[in-house]
Protein backbone atom coordinates (compact mmCIF):
# COMPACT_ATOMS: atom_id res chain seq x y z
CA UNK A 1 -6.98 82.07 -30.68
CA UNK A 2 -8.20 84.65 -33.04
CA UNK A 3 -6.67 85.79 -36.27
CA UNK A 4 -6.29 89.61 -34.46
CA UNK A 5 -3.67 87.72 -32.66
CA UNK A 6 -0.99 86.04 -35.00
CA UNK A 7 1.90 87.70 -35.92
CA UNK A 8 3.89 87.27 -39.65
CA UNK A 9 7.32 87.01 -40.16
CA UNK A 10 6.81 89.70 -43.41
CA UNK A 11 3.47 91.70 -43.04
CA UNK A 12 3.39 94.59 -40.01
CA UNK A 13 -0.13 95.86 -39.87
CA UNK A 14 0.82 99.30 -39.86
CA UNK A 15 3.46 100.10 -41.97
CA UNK A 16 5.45 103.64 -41.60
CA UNK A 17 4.79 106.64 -44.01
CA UNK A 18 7.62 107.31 -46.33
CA UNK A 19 8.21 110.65 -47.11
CA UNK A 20 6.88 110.61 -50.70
CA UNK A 21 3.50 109.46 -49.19
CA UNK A 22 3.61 105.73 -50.34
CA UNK A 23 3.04 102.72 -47.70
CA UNK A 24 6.33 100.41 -47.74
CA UNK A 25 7.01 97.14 -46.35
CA UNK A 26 9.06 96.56 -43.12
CA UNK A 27 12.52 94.48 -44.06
CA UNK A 28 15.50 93.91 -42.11
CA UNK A 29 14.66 95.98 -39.67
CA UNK A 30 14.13 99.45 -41.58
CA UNK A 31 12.34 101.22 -43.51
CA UNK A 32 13.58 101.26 -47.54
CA UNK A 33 10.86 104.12 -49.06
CA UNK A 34 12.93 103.19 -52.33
CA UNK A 35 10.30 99.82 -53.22
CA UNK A 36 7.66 100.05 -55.90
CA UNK A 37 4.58 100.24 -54.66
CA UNK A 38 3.55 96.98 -56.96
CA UNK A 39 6.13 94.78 -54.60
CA UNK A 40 4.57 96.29 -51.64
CA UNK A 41 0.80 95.26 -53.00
CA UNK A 42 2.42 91.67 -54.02
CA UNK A 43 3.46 91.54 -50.53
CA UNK A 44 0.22 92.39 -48.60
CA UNK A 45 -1.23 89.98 -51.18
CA UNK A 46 0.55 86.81 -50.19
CA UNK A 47 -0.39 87.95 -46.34
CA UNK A 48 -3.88 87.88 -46.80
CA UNK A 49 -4.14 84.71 -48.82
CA UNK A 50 -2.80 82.99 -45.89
CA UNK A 51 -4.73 84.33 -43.44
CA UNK A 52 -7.60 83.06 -45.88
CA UNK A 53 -6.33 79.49 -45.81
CA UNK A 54 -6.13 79.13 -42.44
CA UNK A 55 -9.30 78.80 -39.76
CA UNK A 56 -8.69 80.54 -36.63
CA UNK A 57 -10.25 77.72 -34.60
CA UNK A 58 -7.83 74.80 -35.99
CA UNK A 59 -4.75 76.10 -34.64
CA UNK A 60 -3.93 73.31 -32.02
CA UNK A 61 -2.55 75.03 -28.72
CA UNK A 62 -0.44 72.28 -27.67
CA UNK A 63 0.75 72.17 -31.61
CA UNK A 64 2.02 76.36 -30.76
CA UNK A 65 2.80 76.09 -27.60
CA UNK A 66 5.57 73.65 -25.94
CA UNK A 67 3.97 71.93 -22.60
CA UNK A 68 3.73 73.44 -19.45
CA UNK A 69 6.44 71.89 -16.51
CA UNK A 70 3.94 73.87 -13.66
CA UNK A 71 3.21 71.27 -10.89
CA UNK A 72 -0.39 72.57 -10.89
CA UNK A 73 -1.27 71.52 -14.59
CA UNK A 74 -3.80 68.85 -14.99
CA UNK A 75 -2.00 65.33 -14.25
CA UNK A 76 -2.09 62.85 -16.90
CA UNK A 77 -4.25 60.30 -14.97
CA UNK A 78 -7.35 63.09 -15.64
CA UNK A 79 -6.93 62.87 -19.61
CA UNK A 80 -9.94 60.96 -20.53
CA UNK A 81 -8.92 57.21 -22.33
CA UNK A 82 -12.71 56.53 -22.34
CA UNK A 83 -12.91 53.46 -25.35
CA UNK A 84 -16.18 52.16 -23.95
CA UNK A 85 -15.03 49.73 -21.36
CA UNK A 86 -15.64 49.92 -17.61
CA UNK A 87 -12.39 50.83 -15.85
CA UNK A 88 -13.08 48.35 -13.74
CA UNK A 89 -12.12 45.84 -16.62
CA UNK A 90 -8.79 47.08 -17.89
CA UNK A 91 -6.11 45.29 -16.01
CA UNK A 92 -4.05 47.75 -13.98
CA UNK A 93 -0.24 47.64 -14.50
CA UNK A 94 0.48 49.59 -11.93
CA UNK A 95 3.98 47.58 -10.09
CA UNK A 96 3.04 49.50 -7.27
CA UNK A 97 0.43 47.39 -6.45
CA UNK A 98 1.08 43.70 -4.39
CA UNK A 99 1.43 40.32 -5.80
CA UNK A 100 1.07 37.24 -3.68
CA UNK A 101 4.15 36.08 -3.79
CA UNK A 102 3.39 33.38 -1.17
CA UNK A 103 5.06 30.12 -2.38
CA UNK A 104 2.00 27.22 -2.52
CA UNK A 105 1.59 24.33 0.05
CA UNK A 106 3.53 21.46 -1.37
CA UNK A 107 1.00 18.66 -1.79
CA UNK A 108 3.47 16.03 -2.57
CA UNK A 109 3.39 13.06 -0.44
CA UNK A 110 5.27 12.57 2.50
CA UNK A 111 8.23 10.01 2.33
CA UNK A 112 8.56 7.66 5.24
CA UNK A 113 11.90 8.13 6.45
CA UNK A 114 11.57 5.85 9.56
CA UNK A 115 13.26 2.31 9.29
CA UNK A 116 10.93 -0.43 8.53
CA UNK A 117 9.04 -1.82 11.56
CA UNK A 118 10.20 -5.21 11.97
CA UNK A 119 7.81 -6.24 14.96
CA UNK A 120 8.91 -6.44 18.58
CA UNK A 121 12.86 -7.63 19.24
CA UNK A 122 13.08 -11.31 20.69
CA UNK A 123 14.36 -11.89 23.65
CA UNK A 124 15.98 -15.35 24.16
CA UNK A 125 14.92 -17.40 27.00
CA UNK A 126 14.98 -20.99 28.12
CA UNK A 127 13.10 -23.07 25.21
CA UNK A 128 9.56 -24.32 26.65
CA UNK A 129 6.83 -26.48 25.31
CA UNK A 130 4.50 -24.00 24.93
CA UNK A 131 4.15 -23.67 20.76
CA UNK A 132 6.44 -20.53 21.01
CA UNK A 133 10.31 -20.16 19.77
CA UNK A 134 11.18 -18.70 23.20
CA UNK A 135 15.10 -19.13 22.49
CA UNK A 136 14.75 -16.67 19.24
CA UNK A 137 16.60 -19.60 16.68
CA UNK A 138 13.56 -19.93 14.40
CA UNK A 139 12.11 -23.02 15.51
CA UNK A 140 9.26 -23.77 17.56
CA UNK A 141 9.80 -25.61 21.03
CA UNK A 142 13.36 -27.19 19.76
CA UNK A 143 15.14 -28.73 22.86
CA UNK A 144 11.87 -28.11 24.78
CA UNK A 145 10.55 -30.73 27.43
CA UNK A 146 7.62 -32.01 25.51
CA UNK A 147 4.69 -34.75 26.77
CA UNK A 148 5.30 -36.15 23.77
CA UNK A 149 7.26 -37.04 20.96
CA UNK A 150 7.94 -34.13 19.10
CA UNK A 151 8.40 -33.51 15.38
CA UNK A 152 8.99 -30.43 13.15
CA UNK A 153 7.88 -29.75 9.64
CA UNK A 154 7.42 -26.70 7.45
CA UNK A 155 7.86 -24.63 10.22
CA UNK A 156 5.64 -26.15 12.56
CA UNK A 157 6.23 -28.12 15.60
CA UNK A 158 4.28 -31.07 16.10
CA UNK A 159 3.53 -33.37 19.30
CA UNK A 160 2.33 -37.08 18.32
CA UNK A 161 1.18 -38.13 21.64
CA UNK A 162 0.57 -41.89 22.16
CA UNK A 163 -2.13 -42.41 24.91
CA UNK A 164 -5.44 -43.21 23.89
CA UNK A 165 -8.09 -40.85 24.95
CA UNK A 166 -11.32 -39.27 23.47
CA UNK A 167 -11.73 -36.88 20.87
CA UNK A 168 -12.70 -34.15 23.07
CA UNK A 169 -9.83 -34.77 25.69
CA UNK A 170 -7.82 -34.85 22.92
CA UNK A 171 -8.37 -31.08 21.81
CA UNK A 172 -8.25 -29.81 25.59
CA UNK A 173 -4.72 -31.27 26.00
CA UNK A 174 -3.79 -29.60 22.94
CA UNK A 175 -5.08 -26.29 23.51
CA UNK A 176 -4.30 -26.23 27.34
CA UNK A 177 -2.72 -22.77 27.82
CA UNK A 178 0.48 -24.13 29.18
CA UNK A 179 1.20 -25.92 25.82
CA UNK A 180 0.07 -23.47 23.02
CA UNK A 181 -1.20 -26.16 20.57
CA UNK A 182 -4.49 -27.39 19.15
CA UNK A 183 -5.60 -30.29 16.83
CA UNK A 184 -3.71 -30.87 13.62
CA UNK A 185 -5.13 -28.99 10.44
CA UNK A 186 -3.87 -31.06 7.46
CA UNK A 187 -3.65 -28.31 4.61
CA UNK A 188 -2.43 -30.89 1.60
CA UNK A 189 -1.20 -34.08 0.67
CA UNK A 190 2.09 -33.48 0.94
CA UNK A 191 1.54 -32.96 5.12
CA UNK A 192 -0.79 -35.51 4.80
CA UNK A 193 1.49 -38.47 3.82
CA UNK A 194 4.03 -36.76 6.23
CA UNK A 195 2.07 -37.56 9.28
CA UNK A 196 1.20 -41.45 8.12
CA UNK A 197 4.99 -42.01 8.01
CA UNK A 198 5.60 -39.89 11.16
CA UNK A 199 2.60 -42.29 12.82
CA UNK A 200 3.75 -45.32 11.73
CA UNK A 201 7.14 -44.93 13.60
CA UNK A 202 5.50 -44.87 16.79
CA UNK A 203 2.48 -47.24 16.12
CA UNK A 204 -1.56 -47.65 16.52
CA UNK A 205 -3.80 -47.17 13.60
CA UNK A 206 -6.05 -44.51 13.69
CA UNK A 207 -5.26 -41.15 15.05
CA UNK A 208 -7.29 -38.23 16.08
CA UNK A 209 -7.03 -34.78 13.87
CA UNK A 210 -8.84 -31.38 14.09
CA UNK A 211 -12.27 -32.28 12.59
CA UNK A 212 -15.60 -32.51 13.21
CA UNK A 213 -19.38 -31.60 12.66
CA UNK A 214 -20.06 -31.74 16.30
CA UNK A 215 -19.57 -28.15 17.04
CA UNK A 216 -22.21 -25.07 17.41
CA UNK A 217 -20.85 -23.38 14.14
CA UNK A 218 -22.29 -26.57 11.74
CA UNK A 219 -24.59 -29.45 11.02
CA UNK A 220 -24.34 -33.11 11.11
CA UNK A 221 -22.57 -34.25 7.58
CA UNK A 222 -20.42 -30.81 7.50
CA UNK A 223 -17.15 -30.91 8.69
CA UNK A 224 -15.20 -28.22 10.29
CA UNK A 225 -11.80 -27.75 11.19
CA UNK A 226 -11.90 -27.32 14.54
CA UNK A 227 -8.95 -24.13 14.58
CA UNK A 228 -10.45 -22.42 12.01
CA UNK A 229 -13.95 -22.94 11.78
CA UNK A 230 -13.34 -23.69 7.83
CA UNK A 231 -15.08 -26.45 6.31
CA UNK A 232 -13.30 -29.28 4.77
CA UNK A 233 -14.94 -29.33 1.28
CA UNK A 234 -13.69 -26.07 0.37
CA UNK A 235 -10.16 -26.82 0.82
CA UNK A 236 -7.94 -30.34 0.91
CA UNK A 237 -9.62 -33.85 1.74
CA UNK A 238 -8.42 -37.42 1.93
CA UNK A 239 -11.34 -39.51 3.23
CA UNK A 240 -11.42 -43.06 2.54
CA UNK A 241 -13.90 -45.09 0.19
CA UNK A 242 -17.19 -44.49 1.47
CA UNK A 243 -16.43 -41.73 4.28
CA UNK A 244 -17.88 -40.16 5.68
CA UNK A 245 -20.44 -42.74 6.46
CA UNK A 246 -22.58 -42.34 9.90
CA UNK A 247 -21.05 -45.73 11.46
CA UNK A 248 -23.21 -46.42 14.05
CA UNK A 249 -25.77 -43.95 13.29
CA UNK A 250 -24.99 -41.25 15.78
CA UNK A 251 -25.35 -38.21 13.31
CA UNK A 252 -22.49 -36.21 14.95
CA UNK A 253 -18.81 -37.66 14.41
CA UNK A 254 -15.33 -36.72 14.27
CA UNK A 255 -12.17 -37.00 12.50
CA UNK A 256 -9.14 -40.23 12.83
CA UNK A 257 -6.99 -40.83 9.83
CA UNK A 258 -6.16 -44.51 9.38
CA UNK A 259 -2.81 -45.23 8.94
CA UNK A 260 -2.99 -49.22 7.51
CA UNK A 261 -5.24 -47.99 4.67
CA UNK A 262 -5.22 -45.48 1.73
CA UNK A 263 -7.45 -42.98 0.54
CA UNK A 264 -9.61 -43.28 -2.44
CA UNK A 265 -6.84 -41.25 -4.48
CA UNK A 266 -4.24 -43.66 -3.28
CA UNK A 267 -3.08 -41.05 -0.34
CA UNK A 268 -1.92 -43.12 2.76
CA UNK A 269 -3.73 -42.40 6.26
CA UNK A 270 -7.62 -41.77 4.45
CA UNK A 271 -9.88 -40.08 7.19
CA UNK A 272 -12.63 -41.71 8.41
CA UNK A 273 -15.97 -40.35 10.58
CA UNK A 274 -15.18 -42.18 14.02
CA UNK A 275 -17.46 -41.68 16.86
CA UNK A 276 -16.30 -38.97 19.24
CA UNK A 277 -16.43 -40.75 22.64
CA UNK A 278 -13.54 -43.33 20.66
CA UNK A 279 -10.24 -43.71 22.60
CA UNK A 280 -7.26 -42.80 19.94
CA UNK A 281 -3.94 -41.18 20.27
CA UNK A 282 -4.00 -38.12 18.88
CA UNK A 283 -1.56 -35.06 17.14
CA UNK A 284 -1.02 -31.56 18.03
CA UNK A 285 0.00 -29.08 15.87
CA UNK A 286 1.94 -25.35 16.57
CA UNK A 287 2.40 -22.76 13.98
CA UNK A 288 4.02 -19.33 13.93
């Protein structure tokens, strides 16, 4: 805006004639041809100076001029806000715009509700010597028409049968698939010294049990238990002074505790190598 177009609250640019020919200042709306021609001068002065002072080109518009309301005006989004950083970078704020609101997969692990699985339910039937509590009472063959005397201990049934035969006949009539049992395992010395007295009551001397190092899975010397397939030196042993010892040279023997003797520890019923084709009585053993 140009200085051509400002207006003054005190200076008129054309100022009306008074009648005694002197220019006079317009005040309160009319004309007073009365004023001294110095105030008039004084007047103009001022005006002047402050057109002077102030550059046409500084006046501010928007300073003037109260802001437009018309819907077609520039909208704020075009003012530039250019500070040297991509738009792409400034985070918009805009709450028009989505959030993921989705709630996040719970990762937590999953608590077993279910009751514990306590194996399939018994069902009681008539007690048989088979190495199986088929009456559901916790014990093995109780009551059960047995071969042979029958003895429990630590929750194993046991069947000391009296007839002499061979070690081999010995472990089929234990394992036969009517009966459920196989060749005593002696684990320690505490079962140990319970089968000497158990043997005793019913009599002999020596009595097959479960081992042997005539069998595919060793060699001559190395004993096995015949269940497991363990060998005997890396667990519990009671073999008597000098066993095993290769009596009669046959390289391949198997195991009869004796119960007149003791072991080289002291333990009662020491094992001994006997030769296989020997006729003892023998002891079977069922576990759970």
């Amino acid at each position: 805006m140009g200085r051509r177009g400002l207006a003054l609250p005190f200076f008129r640019a054309r100022a009306p004639r008074c009648p005694g020919g002197r220019f006079e200042k317009l005040i309160s709306m009319r004309y007073d041809c009365e004023v001294s021609v110095d105030r008039v001068v004084a007047r103009f002065m001022i005006g002047a100076l402050w057109l002077l002072l102030t550059p046409a080109c500084s006046l501010d518009q928007s300073a003037i001029l109260p802001a437009s309301s018309d819907s077609g005006s520039t909208p704020d989004s075009a003012v530039s806000t250019d500070s040297g950083v991509p738009p792409d970078a400034i985070p918009s704020t805009d709450s028009a715009v989505p959030r993921d609101t989705a709630v996040p997969a719970d990762t937590s692990p999953a608590v077993d509700t279910a009751p514990p699985d306590t194996g399939p339910t018994c069902v009681a039937t008539a007690e048989l010597c088979d190495g199986v509590d088929n009456d559901c009472d916790g014990v093995i063959d109780n009551d059960a028409a047995c071969p042979c005397p029958r003895r429990a201990w630590g929750g194993h049934s046991y069947l000391f049968c009296s007839p002499e035969v061979t070690w081999a006949q010995a472990r089929d009539l234990c394992a036969d698939p009517t009966r459920g049992y196989g060749l005593v395992t002696i684990d320690d010395e505490a079962e140990n010294r319970w089968l000497d007295t158990e043997a005793e009551m019913i009599g002999g001397r020596y009595w097959w049990f479960g081992a042997t190092d005539n069998d595919p899975r060793t060699t001559a010397g190395d004993f096995i238990w015949i269940a497991s397939g363990a060998h005997l030196a890396s667990g519990y042993e009671n073999w008597g002074r000098g066993q095993p010892d290769d009596w009669e040279g046959l390289g391949t023997y198997c195991g009869a505790f004796d119960i007149y003797q003791e072991g080289e520890t002291g333990i009662p019923s020491p094992w001994h190598d006997a030769p296989c084709r020997g006729s003892f009585p023998f002891v079977c053993e069922a576990g759970p």
